[in-house]
Protein backbone atom coordinates (compact mmCIF):
# COMPACT_ATOMS: atom_id res chain seq x y z
CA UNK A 1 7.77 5.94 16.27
CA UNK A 2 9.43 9.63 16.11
CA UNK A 3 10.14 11.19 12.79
CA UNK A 4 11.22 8.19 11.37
CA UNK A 5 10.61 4.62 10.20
CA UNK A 6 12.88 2.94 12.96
CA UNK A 7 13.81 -0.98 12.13
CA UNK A 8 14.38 -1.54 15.96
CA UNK A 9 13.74 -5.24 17.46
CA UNK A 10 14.13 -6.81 13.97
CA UNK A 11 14.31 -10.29 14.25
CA UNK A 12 10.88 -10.20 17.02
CA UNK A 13 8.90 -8.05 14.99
CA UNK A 14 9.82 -9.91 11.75
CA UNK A 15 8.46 -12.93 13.52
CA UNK A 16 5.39 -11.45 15.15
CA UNK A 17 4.77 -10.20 11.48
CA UNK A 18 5.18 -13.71 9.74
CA UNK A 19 2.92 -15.60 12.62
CA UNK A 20 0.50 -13.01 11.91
CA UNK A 21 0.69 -13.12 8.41
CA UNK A 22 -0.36 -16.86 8.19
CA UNK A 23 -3.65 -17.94 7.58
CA UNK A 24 -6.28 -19.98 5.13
CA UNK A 25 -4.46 -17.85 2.32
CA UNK A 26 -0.78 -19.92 2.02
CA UNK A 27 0.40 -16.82 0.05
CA UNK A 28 -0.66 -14.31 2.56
CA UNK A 29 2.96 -13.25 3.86
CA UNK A 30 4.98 -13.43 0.55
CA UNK A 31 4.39 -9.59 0.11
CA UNK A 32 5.93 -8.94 3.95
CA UNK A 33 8.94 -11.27 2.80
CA UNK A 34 9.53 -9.31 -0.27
CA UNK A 35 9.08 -6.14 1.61
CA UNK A 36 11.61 -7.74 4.48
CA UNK A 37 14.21 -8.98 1.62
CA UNK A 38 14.43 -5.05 0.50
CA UNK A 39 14.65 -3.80 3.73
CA UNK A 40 16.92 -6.64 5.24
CA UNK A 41 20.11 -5.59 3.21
CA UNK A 42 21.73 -4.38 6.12
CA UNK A 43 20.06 -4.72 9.34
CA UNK A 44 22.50 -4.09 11.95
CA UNK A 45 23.34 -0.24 9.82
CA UNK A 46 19.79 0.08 9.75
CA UNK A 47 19.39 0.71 13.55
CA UNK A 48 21.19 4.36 13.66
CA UNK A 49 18.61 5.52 11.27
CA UNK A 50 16.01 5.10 9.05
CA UNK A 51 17.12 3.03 5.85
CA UNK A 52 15.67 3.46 2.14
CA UNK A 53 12.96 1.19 1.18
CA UNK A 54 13.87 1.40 -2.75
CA UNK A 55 13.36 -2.05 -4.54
CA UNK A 56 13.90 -2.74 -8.35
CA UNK A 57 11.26 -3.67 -10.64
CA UNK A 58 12.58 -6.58 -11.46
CA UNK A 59 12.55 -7.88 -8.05
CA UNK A 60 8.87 -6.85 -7.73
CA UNK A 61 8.05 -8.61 -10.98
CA UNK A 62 9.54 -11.65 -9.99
CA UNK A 63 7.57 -11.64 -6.22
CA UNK A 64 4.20 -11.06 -7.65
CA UNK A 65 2.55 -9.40 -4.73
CA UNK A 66 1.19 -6.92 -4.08
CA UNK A 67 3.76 -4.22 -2.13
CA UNK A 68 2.71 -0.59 -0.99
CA UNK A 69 5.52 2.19 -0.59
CA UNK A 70 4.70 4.87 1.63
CA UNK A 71 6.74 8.08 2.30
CA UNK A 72 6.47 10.16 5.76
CA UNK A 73 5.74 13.98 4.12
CA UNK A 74 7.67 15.65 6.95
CA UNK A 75 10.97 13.49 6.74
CA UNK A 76 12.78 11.94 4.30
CA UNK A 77 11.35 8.06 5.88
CA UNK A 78 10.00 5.45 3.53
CA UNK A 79 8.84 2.47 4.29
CA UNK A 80 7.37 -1.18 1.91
CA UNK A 81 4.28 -2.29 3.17
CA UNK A 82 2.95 -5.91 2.73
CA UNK A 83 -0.54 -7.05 2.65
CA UNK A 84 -1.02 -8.63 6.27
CA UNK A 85 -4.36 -9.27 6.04
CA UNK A 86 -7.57 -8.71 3.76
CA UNK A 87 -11.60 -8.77 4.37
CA UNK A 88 -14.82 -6.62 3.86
CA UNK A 89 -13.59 -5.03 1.10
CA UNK A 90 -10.49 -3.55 3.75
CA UNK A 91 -7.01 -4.71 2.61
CA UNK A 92 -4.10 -4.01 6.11
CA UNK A 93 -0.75 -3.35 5.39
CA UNK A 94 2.16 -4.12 7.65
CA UNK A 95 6.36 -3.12 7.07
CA UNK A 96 8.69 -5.44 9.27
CA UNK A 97 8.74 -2.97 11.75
CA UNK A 98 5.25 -2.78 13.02
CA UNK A 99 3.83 0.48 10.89
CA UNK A 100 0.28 -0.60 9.63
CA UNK A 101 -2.06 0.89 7.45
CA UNK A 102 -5.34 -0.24 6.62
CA UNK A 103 -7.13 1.06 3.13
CA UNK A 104 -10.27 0.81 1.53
CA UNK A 105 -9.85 0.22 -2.57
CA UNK A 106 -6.37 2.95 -1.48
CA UNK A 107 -8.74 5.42 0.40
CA UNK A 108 -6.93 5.52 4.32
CA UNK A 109 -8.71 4.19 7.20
CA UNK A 110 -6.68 3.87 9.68
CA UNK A 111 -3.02 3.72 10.55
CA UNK A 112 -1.03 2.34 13.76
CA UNK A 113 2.65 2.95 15.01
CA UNK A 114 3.38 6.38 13.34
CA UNK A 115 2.72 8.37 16.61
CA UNK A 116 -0.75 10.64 16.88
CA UNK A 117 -2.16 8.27 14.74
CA UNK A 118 -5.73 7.66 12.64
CA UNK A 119 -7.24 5.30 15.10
CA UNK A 120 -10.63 5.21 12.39
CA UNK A 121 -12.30 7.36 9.81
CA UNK A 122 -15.40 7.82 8.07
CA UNK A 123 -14.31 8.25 3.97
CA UNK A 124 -16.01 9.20 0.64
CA UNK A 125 -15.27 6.00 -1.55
CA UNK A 126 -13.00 6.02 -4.89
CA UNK A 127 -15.87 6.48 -7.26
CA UNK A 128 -16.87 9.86 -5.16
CA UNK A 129 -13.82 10.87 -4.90
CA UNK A 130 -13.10 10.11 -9.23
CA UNK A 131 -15.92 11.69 -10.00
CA UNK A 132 -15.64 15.02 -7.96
CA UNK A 133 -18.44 14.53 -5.19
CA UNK A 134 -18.69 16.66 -2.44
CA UNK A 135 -18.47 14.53 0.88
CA UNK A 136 -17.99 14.56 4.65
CA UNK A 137 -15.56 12.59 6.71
CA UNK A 138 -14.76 11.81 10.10
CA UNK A 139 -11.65 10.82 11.60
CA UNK A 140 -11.14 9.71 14.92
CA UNK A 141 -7.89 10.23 17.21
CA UNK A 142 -6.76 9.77 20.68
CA UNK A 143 -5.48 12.77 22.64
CA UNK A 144 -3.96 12.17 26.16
CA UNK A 145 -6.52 9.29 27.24
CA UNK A 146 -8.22 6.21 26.16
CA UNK A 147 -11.22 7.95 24.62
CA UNK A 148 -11.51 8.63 20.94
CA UNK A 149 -11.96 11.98 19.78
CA UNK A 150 -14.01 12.90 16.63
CA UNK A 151 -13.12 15.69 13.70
CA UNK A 152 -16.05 16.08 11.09
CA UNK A 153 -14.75 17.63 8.15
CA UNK A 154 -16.80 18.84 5.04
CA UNK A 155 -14.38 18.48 1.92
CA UNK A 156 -14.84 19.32 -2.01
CA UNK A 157 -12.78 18.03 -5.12
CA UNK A 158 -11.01 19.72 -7.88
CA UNK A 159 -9.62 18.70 -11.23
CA UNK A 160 -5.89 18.46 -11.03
CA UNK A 161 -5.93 17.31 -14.84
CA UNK A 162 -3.76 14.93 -16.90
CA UNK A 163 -0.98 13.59 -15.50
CA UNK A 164 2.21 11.28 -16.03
CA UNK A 165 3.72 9.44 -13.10
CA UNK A 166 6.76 7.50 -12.65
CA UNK A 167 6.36 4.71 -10.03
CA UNK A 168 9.11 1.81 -9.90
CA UNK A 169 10.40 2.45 -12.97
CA UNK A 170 6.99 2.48 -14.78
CA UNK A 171 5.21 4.86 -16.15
CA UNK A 172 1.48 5.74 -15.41
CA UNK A 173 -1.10 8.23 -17.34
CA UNK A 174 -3.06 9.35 -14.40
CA UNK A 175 -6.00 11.68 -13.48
CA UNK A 176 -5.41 14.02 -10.84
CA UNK A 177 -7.75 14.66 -7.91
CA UNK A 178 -7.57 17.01 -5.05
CA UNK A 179 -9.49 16.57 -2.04
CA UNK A 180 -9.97 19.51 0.27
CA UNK A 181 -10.86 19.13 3.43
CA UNK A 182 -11.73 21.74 6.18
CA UNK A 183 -13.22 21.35 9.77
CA UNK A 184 -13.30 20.39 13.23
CA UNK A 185 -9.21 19.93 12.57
CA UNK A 186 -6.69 21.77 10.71
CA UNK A 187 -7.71 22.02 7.28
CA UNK A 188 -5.77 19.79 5.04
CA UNK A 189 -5.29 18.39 1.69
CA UNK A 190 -5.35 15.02 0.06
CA UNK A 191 -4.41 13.94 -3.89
CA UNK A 192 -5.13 10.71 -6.00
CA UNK A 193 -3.75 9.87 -9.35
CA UNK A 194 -6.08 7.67 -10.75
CA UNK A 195 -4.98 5.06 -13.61
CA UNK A 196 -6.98 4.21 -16.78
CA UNK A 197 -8.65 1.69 -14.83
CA UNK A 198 -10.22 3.97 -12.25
CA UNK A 199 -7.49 2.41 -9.27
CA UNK A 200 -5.62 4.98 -7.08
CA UNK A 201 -2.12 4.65 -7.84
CA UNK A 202 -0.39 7.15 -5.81
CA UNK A 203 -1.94 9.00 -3.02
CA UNK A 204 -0.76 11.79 -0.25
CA UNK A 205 -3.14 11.17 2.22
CA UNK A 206 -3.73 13.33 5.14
CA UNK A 207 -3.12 11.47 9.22
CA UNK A 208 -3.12 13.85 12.12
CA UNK A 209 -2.11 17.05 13.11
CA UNK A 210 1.18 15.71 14.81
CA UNK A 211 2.45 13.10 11.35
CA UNK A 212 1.00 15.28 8.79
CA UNK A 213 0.80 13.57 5.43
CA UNK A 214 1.94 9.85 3.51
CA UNK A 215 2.52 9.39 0.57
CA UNK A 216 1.53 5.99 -0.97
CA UNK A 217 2.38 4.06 -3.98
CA UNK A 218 1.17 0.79 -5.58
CA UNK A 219 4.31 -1.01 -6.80
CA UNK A 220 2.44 -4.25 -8.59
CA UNK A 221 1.51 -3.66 -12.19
């Protein structure tokens, strides 16, 4: 994908994404139409560069489903993400341009189309990382081959206190959590601002060496 979020082959991959969207659930591509409607503004500028992905709050409101915004650390590239699929407690994310992320209760998985990407991991869950466990992780990658290489990481929490977030025009008291991680890999860094409710509202979650970090924010109230 290259440093940014390209919207090349539009009108295929907005199909592929719709067929693949459809299911038992009748609802189940309403958050990649939403996601396309913001994005779809102006297609034919969109393919010199990478275009916002900024929707209002109103629009979100009025769609109802559930829409993830992520942000490329390294570039200035955002991206909305809607749900493509859910099951085992694993919800996959899709934009119109074939990114895809795939999240356990907002903890990252695995992600597909951003270049050296997080082919699978092994990750503490949200309640370890709320309340400040020590865990390991693994993440698996592919370098130069078919074969998936493993990292194992050993990672500790800190308090990054109270917090107050702004996220589509709402705002959010939060509890800040910092995940350090250090290993097999580069060491790296990942934060979660966790709501009232104990959910993972924003996120910069670490990929690979090569895409560095997303950041990820739950637009739905």
């Amino acid at each position: 994908m290259g440093q940014g979020f390209p919207m090349m082959r539009w009108c295929l991959l907005v199909g592929v994404l719709t067929v693949a969207a459809c299911g038992s659930d009748p609802t189940a591509n309403q958050g990649l139409a939403l996601a396309r409607a913001a994005l779809a503004k102006a297609p034919q500028e969109a393919a010199a560069g990478p275009a916002p992905a900024e929707i209002s709050r109103a629009a979100i409101d009025q769609g109802g489903n559930p829409l993830l915004r992520v942000h490329r650390d390294r570039t200035a590239a955002v991206a909305l993400l809607g749900i493509l699929s859910e099951g085992a407690g694993v919800v996959s994310w899709a934009s119109v341009d074939g990114l895809t992320l795939h999240l356990r209760d907002g903890v990252m998985l695995a992600s597909r189309g951003f270049g050296t990407d997080l082919m699978s991991a092994s990750v503490p869950s949200v309640a370890q990382l709320a309340s400040g466990q020590g865990h390991e992780r693994q993440h698996f990658y592919l370098f130069g081959g078919e074969q998936e290489v493993g990292r194992t990481y050993e990672c500790t929490m800190s308090d990054g206190g109270r917090e107050t977030i702004v996220i589509a025009e709402l705002r959010y008291a939060v509890s800040h959590r910092i995940e350090a991680c250090s290993g097999e890999g580069p060491a790296f860094q990942n934060h979660f601002w966790f709501d009232g409710r104990g959910k993972i509202r924003q996120s910069t979650q670490w990929i690979s060496p090569d895409v560095g970090k997303l950041e990820l924010q739950d637009l739905v109230r």
